[in-house]
Each structure stands twice: as structure tokens, then as C-alpha cells.
Protein backbone atom coordinates (compact mmCIF):
# COMPACT_ATOMS: atom_id res chain seq x y z
CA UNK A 1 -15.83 25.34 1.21
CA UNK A 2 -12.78 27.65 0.95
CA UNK A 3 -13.31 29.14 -2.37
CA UNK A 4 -9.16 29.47 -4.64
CA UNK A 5 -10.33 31.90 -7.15
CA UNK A 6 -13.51 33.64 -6.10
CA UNK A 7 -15.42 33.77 -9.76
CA UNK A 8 -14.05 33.18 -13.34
CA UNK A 9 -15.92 34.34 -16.12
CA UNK A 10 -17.46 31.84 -18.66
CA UNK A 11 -14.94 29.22 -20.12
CA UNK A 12 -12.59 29.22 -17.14
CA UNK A 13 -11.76 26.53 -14.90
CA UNK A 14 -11.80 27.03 -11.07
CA UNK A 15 -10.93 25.56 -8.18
CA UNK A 16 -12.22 25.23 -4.68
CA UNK A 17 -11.34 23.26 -1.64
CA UNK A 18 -14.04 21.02 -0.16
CA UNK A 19 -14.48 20.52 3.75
CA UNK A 20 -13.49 16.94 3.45
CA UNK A 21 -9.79 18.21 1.56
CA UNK A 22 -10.70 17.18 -1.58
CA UNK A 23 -10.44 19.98 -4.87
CA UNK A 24 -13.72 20.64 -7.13
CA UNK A 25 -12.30 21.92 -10.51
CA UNK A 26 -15.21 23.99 -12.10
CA UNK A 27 -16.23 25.26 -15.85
CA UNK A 28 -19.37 27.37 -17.47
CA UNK A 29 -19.88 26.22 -21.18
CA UNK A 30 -22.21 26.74 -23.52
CA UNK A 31 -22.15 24.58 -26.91
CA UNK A 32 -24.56 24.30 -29.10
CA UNK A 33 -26.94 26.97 -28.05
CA UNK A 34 -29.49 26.68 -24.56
CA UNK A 35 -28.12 27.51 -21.33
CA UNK A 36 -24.49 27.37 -20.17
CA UNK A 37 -23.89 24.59 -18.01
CA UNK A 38 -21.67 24.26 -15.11
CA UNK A 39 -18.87 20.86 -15.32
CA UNK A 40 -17.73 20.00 -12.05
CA UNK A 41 -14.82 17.31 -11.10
CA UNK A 42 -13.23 16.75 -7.72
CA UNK A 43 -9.83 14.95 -6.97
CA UNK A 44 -7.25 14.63 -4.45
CA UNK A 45 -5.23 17.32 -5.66
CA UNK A 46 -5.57 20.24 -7.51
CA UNK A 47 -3.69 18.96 -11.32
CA UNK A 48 -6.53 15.88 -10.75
CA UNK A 49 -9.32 17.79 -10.31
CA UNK A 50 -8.97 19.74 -13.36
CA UNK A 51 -7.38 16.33 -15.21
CA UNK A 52 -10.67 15.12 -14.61
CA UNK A 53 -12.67 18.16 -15.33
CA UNK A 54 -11.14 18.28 -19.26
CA UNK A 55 -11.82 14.75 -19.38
CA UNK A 56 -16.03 15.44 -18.36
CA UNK A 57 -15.53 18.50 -20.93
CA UNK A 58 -14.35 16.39 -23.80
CA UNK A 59 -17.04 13.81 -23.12
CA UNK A 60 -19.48 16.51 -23.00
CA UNK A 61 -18.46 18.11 -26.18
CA UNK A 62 -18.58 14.56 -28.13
CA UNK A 63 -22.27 13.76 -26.72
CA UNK A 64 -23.83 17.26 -27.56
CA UNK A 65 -21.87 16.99 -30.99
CA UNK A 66 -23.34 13.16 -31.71
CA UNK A 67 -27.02 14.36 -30.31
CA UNK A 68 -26.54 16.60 -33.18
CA UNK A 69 -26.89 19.80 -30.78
CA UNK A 70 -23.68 21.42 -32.18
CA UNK A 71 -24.95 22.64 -35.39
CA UNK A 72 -22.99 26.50 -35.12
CA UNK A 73 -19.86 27.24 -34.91
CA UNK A 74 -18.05 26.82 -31.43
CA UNK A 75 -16.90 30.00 -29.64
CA UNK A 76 -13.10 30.61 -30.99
CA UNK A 77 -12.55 32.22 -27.46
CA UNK A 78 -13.07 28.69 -25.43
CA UNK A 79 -9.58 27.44 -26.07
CA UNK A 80 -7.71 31.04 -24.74
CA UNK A 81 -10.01 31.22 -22.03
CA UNK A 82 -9.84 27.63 -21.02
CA UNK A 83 -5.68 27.60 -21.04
CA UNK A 84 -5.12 30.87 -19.71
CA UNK A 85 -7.40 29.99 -16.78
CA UNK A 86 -5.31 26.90 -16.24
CA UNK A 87 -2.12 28.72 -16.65
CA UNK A 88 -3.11 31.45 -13.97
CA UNK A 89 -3.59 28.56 -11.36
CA UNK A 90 -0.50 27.25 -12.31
CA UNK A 91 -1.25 23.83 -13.35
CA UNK A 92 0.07 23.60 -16.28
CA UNK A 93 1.61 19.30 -16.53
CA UNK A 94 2.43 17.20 -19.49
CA UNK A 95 -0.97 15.32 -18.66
CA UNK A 96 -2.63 18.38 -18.46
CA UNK A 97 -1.41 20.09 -21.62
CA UNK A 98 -1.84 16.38 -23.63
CA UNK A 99 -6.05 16.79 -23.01
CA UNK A 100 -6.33 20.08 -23.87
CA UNK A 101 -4.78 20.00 -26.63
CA UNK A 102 -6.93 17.32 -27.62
CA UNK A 103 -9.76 19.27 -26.77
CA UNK A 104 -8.65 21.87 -28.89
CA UNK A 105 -8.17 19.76 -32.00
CA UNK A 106 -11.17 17.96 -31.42
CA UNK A 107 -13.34 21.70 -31.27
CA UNK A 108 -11.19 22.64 -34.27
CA UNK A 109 -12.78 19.39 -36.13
CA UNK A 110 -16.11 20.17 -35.02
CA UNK A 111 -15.57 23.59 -36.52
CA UNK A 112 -14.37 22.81 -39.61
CA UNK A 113 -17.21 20.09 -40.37
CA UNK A 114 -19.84 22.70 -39.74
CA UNK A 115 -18.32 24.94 -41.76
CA UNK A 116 -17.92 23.25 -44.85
CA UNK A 117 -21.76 22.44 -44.92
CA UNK A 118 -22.62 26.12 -44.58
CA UNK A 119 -22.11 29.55 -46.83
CA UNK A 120 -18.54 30.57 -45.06
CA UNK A 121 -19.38 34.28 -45.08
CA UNK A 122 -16.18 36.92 -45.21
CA UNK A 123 -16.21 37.68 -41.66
CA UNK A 124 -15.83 34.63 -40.23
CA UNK A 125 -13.32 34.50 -37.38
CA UNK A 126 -10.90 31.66 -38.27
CA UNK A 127 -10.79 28.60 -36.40
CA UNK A 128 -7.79 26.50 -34.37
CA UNK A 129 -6.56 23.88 -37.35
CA UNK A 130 -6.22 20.43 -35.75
CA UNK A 131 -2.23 20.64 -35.27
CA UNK A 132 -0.17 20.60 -32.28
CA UNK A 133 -1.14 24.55 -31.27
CA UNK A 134 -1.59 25.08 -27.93
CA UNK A 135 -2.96 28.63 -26.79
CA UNK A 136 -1.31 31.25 -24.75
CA UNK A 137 2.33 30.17 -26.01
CA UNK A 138 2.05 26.77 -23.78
CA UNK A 139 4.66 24.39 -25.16
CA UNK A 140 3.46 21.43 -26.64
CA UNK A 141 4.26 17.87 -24.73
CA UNK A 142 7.60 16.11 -26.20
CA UNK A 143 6.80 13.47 -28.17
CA UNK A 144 9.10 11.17 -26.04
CA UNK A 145 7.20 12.00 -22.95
CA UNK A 146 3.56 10.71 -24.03
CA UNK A 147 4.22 7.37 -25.64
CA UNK A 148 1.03 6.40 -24.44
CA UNK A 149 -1.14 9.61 -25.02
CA UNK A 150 -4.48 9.08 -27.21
CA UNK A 151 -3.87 9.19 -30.85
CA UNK A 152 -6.97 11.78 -32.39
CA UNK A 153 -8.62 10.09 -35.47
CA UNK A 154 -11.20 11.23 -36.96
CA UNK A 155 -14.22 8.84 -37.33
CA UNK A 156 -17.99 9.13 -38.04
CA UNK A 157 -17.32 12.88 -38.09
CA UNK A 158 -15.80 13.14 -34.76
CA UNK A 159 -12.30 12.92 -33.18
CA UNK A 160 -11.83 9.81 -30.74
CA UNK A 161 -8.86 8.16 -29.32
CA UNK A 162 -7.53 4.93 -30.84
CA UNK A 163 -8.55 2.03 -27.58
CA UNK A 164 -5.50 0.20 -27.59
CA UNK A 165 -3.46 3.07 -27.46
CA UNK A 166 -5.47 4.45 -24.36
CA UNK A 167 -4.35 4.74 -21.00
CA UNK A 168 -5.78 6.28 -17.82
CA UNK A 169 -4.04 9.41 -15.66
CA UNK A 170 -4.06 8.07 -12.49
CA UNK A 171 -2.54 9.36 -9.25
CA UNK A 172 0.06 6.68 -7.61
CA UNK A 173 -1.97 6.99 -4.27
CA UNK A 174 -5.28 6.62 -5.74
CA UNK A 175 -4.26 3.09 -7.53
CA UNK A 176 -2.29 1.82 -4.56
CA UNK A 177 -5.13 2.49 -2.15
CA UNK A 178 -7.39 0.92 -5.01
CA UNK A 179 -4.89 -2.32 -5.11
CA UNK A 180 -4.47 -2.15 -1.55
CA UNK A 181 -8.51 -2.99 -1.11
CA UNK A 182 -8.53 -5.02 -3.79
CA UNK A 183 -5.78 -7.24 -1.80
CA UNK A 184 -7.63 -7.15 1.48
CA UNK A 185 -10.26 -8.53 -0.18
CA UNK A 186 -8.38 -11.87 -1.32
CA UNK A 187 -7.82 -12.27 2.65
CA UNK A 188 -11.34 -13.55 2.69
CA UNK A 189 -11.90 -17.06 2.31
CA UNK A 190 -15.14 -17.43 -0.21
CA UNK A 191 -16.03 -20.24 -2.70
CA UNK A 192 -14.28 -18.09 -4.91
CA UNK A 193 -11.47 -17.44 -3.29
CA UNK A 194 -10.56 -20.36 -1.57
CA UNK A 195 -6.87 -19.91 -0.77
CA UNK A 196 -7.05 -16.68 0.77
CA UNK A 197 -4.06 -14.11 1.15
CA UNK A 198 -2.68 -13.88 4.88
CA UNK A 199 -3.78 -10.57 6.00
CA UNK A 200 -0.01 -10.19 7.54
CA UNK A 201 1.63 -10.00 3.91
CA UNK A 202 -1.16 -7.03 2.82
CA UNK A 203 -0.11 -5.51 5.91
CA UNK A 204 3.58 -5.88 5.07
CA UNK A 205 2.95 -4.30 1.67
CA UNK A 206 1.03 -1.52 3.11
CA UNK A 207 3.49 -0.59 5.81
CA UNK A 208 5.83 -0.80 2.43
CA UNK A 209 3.85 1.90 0.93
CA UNK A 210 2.92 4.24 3.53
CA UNK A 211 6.91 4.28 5.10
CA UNK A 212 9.07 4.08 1.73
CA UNK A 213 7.20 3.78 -1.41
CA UNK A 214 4.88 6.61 -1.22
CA UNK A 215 6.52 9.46 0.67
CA UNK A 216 9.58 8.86 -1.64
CA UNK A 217 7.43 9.71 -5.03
CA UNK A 218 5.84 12.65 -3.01
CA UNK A 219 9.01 14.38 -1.98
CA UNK A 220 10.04 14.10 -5.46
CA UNK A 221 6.87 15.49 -6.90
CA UNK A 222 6.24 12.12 -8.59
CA UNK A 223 2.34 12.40 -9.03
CA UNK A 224 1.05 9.85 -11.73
CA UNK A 225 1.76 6.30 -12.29
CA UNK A 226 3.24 7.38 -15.47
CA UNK A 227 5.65 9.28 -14.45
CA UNK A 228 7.12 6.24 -12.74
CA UNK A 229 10.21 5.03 -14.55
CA UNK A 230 13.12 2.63 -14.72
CA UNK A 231 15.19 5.80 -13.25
CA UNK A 232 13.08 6.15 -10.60
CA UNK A 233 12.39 3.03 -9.30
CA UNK A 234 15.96 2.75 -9.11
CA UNK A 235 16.80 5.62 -7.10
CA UNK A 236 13.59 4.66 -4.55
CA UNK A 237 15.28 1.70 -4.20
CA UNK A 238 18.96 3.52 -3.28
CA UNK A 239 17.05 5.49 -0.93
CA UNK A 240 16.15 2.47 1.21
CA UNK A 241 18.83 1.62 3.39
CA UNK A 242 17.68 -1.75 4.85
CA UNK A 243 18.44 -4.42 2.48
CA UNK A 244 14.92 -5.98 3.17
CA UNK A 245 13.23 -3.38 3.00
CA UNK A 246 14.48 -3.21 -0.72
CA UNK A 247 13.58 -6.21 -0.99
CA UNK A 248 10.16 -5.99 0.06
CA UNK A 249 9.64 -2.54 -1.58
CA UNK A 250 10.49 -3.82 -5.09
CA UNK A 251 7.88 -6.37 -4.50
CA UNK A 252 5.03 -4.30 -3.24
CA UNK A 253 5.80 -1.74 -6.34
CA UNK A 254 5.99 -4.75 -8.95
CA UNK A 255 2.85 -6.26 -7.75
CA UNK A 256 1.36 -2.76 -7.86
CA UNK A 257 2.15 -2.19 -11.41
CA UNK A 258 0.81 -5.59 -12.26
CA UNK A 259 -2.43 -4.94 -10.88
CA UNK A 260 -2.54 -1.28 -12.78
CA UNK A 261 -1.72 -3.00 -16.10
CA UNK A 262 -4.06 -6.08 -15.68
CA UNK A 263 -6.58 -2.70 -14.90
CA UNK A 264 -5.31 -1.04 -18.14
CA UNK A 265 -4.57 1.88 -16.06
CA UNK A 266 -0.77 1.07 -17.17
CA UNK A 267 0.70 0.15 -20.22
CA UNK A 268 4.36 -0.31 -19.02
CA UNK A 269 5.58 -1.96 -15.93
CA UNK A 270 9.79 -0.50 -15.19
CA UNK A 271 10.85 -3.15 -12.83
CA UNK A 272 11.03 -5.44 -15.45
CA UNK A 273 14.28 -4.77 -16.34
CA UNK A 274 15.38 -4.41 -12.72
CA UNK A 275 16.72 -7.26 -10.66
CA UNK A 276 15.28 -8.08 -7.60
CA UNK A 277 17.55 -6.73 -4.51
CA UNK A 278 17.88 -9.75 -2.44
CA UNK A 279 16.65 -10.17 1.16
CA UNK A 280 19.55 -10.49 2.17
CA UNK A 281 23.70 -9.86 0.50
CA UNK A 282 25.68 -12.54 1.70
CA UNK A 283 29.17 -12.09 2.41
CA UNK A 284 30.76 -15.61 2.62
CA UNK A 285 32.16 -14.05 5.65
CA UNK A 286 31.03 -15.99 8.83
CA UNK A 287 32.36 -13.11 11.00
CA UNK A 288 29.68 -10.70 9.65
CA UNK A 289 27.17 -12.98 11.36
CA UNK A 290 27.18 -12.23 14.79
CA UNK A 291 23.51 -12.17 15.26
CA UNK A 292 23.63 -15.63 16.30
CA UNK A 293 23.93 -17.45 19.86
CA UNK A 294 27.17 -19.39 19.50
CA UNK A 295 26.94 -23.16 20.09
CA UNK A 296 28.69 -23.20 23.82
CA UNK A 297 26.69 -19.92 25.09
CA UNK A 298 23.39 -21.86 24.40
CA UNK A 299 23.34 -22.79 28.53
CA UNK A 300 24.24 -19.81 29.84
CA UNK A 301 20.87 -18.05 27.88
CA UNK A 302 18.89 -21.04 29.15
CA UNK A 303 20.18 -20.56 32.82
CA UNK A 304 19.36 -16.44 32.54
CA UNK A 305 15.89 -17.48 31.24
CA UNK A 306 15.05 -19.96 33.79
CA UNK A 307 16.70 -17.32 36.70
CA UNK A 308 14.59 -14.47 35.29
CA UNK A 309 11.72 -16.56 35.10
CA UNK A 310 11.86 -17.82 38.80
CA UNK A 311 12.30 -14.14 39.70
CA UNK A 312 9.22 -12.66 38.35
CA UNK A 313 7.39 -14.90 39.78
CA UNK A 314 8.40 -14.37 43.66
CA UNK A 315 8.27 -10.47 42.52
CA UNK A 316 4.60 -11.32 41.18
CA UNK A 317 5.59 -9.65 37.86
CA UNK A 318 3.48 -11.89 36.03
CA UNK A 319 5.09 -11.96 33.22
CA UNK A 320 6.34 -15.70 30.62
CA UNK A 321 8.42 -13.66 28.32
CA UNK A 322 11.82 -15.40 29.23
CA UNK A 323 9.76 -18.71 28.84
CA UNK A 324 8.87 -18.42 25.67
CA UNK A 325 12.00 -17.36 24.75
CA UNK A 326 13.66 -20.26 26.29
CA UNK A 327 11.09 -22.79 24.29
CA UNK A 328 11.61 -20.78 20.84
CA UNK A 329 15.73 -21.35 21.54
CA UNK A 330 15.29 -25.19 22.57
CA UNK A 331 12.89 -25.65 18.99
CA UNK A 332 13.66 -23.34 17.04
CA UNK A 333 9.73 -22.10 16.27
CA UNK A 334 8.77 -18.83 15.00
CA UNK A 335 7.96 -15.75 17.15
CA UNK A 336 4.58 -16.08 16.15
CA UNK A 337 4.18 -19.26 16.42
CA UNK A 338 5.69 -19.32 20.24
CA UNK A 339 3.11 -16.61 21.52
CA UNK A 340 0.30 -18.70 19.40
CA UNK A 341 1.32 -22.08 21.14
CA UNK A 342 -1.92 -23.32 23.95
CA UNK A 343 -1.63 -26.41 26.15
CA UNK A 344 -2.72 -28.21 23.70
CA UNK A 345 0.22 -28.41 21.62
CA UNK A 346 2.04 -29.86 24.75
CA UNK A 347 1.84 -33.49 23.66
CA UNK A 348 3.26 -35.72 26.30
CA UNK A 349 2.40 -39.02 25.42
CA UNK A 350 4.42 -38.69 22.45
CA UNK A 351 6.88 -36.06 24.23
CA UNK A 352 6.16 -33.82 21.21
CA UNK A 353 5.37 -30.14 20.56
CA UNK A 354 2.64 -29.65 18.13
CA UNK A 355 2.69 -26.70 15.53
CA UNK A 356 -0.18 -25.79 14.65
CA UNK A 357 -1.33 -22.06 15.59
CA UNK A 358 0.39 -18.46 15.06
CA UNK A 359 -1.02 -15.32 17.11
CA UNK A 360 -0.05 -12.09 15.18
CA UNK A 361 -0.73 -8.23 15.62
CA UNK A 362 -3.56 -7.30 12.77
CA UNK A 363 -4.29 -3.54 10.93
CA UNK A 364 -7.01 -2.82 11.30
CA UNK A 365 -8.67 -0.74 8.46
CA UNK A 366 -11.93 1.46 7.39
CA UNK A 367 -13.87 1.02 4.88
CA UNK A 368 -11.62 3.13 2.51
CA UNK A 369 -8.51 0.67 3.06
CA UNK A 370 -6.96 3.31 5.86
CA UNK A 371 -5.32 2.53 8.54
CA UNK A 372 -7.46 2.11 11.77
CA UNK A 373 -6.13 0.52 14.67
CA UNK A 374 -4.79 -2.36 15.67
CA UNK A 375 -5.74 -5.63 16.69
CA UNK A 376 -4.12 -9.65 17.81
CA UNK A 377 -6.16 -12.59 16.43
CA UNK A 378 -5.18 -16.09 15.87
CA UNK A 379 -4.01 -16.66 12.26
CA UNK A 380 -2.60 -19.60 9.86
CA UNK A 381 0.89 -20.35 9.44
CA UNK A 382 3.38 -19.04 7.06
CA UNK A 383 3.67 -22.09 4.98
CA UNK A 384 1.61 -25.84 4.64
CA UNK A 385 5.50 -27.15 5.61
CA UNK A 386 5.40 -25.01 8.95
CA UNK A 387 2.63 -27.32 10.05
CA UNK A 388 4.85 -29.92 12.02
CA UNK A 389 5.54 -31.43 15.26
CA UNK A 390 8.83 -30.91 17.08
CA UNK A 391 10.53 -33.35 20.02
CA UNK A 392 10.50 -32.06 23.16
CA UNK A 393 14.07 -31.47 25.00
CA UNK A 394 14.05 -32.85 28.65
CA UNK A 395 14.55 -29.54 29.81
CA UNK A 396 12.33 -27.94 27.82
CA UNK A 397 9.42 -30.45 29.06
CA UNK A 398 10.47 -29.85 32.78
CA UNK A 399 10.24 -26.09 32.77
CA UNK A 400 6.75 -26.22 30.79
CA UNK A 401 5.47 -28.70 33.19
CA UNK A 402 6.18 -26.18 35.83
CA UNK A 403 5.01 -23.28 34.03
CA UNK A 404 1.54 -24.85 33.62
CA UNK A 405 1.22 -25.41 37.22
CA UNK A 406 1.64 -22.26 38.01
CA UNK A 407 -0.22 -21.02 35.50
CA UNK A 408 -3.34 -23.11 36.82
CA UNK A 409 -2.78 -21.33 40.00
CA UNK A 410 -2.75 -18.02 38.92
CA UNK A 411 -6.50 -18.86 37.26
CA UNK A 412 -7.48 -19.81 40.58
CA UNK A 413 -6.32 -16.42 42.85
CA UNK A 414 -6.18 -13.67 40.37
CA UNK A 415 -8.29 -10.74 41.09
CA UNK A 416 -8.32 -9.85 37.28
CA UNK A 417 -8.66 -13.11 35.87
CA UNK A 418 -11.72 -13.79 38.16
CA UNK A 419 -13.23 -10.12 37.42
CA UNK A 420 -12.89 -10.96 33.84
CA UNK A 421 -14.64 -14.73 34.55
CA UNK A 422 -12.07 -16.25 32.20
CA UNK A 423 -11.66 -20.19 33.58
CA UNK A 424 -8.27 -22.11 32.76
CA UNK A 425 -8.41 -24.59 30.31
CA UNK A 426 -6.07 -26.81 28.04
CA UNK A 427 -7.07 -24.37 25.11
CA UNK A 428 -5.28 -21.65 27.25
CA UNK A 429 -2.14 -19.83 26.04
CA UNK A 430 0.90 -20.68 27.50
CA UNK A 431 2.48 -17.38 27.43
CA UNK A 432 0.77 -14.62 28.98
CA UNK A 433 1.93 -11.11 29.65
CA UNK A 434 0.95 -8.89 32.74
CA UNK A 435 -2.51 -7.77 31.16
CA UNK A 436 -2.87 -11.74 31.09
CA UNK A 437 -3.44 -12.11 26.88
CA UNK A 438 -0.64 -13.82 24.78
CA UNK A 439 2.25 -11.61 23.43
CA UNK A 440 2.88 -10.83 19.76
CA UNK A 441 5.84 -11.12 17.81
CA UNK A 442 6.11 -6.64 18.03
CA UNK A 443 6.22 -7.17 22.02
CA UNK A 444 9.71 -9.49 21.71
CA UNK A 445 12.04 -7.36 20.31
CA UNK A 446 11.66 -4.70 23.66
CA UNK A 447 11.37 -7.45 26.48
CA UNK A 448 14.75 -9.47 24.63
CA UNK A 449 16.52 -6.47 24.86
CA UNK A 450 15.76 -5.49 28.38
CA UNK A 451 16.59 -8.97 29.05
CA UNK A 452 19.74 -8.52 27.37
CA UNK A 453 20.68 -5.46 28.71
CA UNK A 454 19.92 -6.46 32.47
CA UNK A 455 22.57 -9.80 32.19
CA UNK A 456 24.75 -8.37 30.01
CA UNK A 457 24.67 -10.33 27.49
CA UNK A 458 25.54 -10.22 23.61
CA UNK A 459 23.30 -9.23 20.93
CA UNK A 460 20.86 -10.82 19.71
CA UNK A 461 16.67 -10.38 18.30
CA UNK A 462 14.03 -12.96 18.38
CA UNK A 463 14.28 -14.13 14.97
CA UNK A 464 18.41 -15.34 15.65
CA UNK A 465 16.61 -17.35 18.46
CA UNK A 466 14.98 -19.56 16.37
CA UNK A 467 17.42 -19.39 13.84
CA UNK A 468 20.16 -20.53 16.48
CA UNK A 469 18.41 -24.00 16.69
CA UNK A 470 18.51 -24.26 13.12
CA UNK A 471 22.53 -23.72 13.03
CA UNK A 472 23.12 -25.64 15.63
CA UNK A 473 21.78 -28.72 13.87
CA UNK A 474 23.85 -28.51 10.92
């Protein structure tokens, strides 16, 4: 444990650095006669650790005042000690300066109780008054900064804050881990919970988090949810150049705040007064869409799919990507749902394809909601309406037919497959890539480019794909 100050004298805080990265703010007091005992806090950085050490201090000092243990005077040194510790680390915040100076009042209080019960003899060192004083010439907070900070009554003898003015310091990424596991918990389906959340939105909002949310408040030194404002959130959201990922972002943060509030770790929520960036600005200029597949190229991508499907198989490449791209084109399905189809959704009496399944790349997390791999599972799909079944096109039908004869083949004189003692069966993927499991919606992007690249043809992802089969309907 890598020790910041080595040793303070009594009625200073100090700091250390554990082993796991973590800060242990530190304080000697004695009140009320006894022993002097040591107060220790930890936190993830150095202004929480000693945020929460005040905090255990001022509990501390209200239970040995209510045992009734505090029957002399308090030490008038504690508060000059106490702040010029904390100003010699250099820790000296708003939140920081708002509890000590409740601390202060509240031993000033204390002080003056006991001494109006006593003989106040001549010498008597003079107390703190309970007034906005802080020691060592630390300013006190504006008043427009802590709208929220505890109001100091006295009652029963002792200062307390008023409860519904009360609101908890909390660091932004303690709370948004805390609401993170808190959401990956709703992805459970219980008798309480039965309409769990699709673990691929809590991913979405944690990617939202980790890449813009986050590392935007912590370059701008943006420590506590309460420093988060209107401001702010606005310029986070300039920052973000992708106009979904605006999108997105504003969501993750609102939801965020709701949680904290519905915690009463927030009292304010600032993107209520801010719109909503859309997923999307739209033009009205049909030219800025060029994403899509226009209406008389639609054959020429088939006839490149079908070519560079007949080609990696007579170069043994074993690989269906062009397939599946030519059956998401000719439906207009989902990448996930594509790489989730099995035979089984190959309905030929009716000459239908059936809907019904989604395979999707999964985070995979510890027990502390961090990020801990990956993994690809089955999962549900994105809405109730997304459930459907879908005509098959002749051609479409011809080239799967094929595709699952060779794919039957493959079971039967594949070294791997055999090693592996997997057995074709109807509940078989369609699409397979070379390791021989189904693709995800992150492989597409890389194998549609190459595809792209290697015929020359224009731009375009997976997602205009399927949305290609929607236009051309209209």
C-alpha cells in the first residue's frame, strides 16, 4: 500500500493508495474523552475518499454527541487541522468544502450547548459560531452552486440536515456502473420480471458510456453527477459527431439520470429541457441517400453473389457469406436475423421463410458489471411485429435448395466437423463461416466490403441490404 503522506499528526486527513487502486482517506479523533480513534474511508479517487471520510466523521460526531459522550468542550484546533490537512493535499471542491463546513457548524453547536450548561470560566478559548466560516481562508461555496446542499437545523440539541433537501455526492462512474448492473439484471426473465430487457440494448448503452459518455466528463474534469448540467450535456452531445450516436448517447444519459433520481442520488435531471437529437436529420434530398442499391443494379449484386458463392466452393473456402447476403437482399431481413435463420425456417410447402430466431454477439461481464469477453448466443427479436413469415422468391428458393445440399455434404466429409462429432440436422444454421459456427451481424460489415471491393462495386453496408427490399416495394 503506497503510502501519499507518510504520517499526519492527530486531526488530519491522509491518504494512501491501496493495491487494488482504490484511495483510503484516514483521520485520528478524539471526542469526548477515551482513546483517539482512527476513521477510515476508501473511494475511487482521492476527492471521494475523503468525501466519504467527512461524511463517517460527521456521523461519528452526532452518535458520540447523542450517546451523551461529548460532555467537554471539543478541541478548537480540529477544524484548522482538519482543513489545512485537506488543503495541503489539494483537494479542496465545492462538495468538499460544503461538508466541512457543516462539520464545523455542527462542532460549533455542540460547543456552544455545553457551554451554556457550565461556569464559562475567563480563559476559555472561543469557539467557531455556526456561520459560513471556513478555516484557513477557504472560500465559502456560492450559494448558486449548492442548490441542493443540506440545510443545518438544529433539532433535539443537535444539527441535522433537512431529508427532502438531501442529496448524495456521487461519482458519475460509480452510479452508471451501479445502473448499468441494475439493467443487466432486468435481462433476466423471473416471475418478477417477466418481460425482460434484451441484453443487446444494455450492451448498446454500455458501449455508449464507456466510448462517449464517460471519457467526455473525465477529460473535462466532470467528477460528480452534480456537476452535470444543461451546459454540459449539451456540449457532450456537440462532441459526438455521428448523428446516432447522439442519439443514443442522450438516451443512455437520460435513462441514467432517471435511475439516480428514482435512487434519490439526484434531485435534477438537465436533459429535460433538451430535445432529443434524432437518429437520423433528414434532408428531403434523395441524392444524399446513396447508401442504397438502386432498383436496376439489384441483378447484377445477385449475379456477384451467386459467382462468389460458386467460387468458394471449388476453392474449398468454406465460407456462405455472399449467401446470406443474397437472401437478406431478396427479403429484406435483418443482419441478425439472416445469420440466426436454421433449416427450419425454410418452409416449402408453403414456399415461405419463417422469422423467428436472431443470433447476436453478447458482452460478456464480471460480477462487478465490467466488461469481460465476448460471446454469440441465440436471442429474441427486436420487436413482437418482427416475428413474421416472408414469401420466398424463385430464385431465392433455388439457390437455398442448393446451398443445403451442399451443406449436408460438407457434414458428411469434414475433418473438423467429424472431430467435433457435430451431426447435420434441420435445426442446423444455414450460414456458416470457415470455423463452421453462424456469423454475427459485427462479421458483415468486413466480408461486404471485401466483397465490394473485389467486383468493384458501389457502396453499400448490410443494413442498406435489407433496407433496399424495403424501397423497392414502395
Amino acid at each position: 500500500m503506497e503510502k501519499i503522506k507518510e504520517r499526519t499528526e492527530q486531526y488530519s486527513v491522509s491518504v494512501r493508495v491501496t493495491n487494488n487502486g482504490y484511495f483510503e482517506a484516514r483521520i485520528s479523533i478524539k471526542i469526548g474523552g477515551g482513546r483517539s480513534p482512527r476513521i477510515q474511508k476508501g473511494g475511487r479517487t482521492e476527492e471521494l475518499a475523503v468525501l466519504n471520510l467527512l461524511t463517517a466523521l460527521e456521523n461519528h460526531i452526532d452518535t458520540c454527541y447523542n450517546s451523551g459522550i461529548i460532555t467537554t468542550k471539543i478541541d478548537d484546533c480540529i477544524p484548522q487541522r482538519l482543513m489545512k490537512s485537506i488543503n495541503d493535499l489539494g483537494l479542496i471542491t465545492p462538495e468538499i468544502s460544503t461538508i466541512a463546513l457543516a462539520i464545523f457548524n455542527k462542532i460549533a453547536f455542540i460547543n456552544s450547548n455545553i457551554m451554556n450548561t457550565i461556569a464559562i470560566p475567563n480563559n476559555v478559548i472561543s469557539f467557531y459560531p455556526p456561520q459560513n466560516n471556513i478555516p484557513n481562508s477557504v472560500a465559502p461555496v456560492p450559494a448558486n452552486v449548492f442548490t441542493t446542499a443540506p440545510a443545518l437545523v438544529p433539532t433535539n440539541n443537535l444539527i441535522v440536515e433537512t431529508p427532502k433537501e438531501k442529496q448524495e455526492i456521487c461519482v458519475i462512474e460509480d452510479i452508471a456502473n451501479e445502473w448499468h448492473i441494475y439493467r443487466l439484471s432486468l435481462c433476466k426473465k423471473t416471475e418478477d420480471n417477466p418481460k425482460p430487457l434484451s441484453q443487446t440494448t444494455v450492451d448498446n448503452n454500455y458501449k455508449r458510456l464507456k466510448n462517449d459518455i464517460l471519457p467526455f466528463f473525465k477529460k473535462n474534469k466532470i467528477i460528480y453527477l452534480s456537476q452535470i448540467t444543461e451546459d454540459w450535456v449539451k456540449s457532450l452531445l456537440k462532441s459526438i459527431k455521428c448523428q446516432n450516436s447522439k442519439h443514443k448517447a442522450y438516451i443512455a444519459l437520460n435513462m441514467l439520470f432517471k435511475y439516480a433520481i428514482k435512487n434519490k442520488k439526484a434531485t435534477i435531471n438537465p436533459l429535460e429541457k433538451i430535445d432529443k437529437p434524432p437518429e437520423k436529420i433528414d434532408t428531403g434530398n434523395e441524392e444524399d441517400d446513396d447508401n442504397y442499391i438502386e432498383p436496376d443494379r439489384q441483378d447484377i449484386w445477385l449475379d456477384k453473389f451467386e459467382s462468389e458463392y460458386e467460387e468458394s466452393r471449388l476453392q474449398d473456402q468454406k465460407s456462405d457469406m455472399s449467401i446470406l447476403f443474397e437472401t437478406m437482399l431478396l427479403t429484406g431481413i435483418r443482419p441478425e436475423e439472416a445469420c440466426g435463420l436454421k433449416w427450419t425456417a425454410l418452409d416449402l410447402k408453403n414456399n415461405e421463410l419463417i422469422i423467428n430466431n436472431a443470433h447476436k454477439d453478447f458482452i460478456k461481464y464480471d460480477e462487478n458489471g465490467e466488461e469481460n469477453g465476448h460471446y454469440r448466443s441465440d436471442d429474441k427479436l427486436k420487436t413482437p411485429q418482427s416475428y413474421r413469415r416472408i414469401p420466398l422468391n424463385p430464385r431465392l428458393r433455388e439457390i437455398l435448395l442448393k446451398h443445403k445440399k451442399y451443406q449436408q455434404e460438407l457434414f458428411k466429409k469434414s475433418r473438423a466437423i467429424k472431430s467435433r462429432k457435430w451431426k447435420w440436422s434441420e435445426n442446423q444454421y444455414m450460414f456458416l463461416g470457415r470455423n463452421y459456427y453462424p456469423y454475427v451481424s459485427e462479421d458483415l460489415a468486413y466480408g461486404l466490403r471485401k466483397f465490394r471491393n473485389k467486383y468493384n462495386l458501389e457502396y453499400c453496408s448490410p443494413y442498406r441490404i435489407k433496407a433496399f427490399f424495403c424501397y423497392i416495394l414502395l
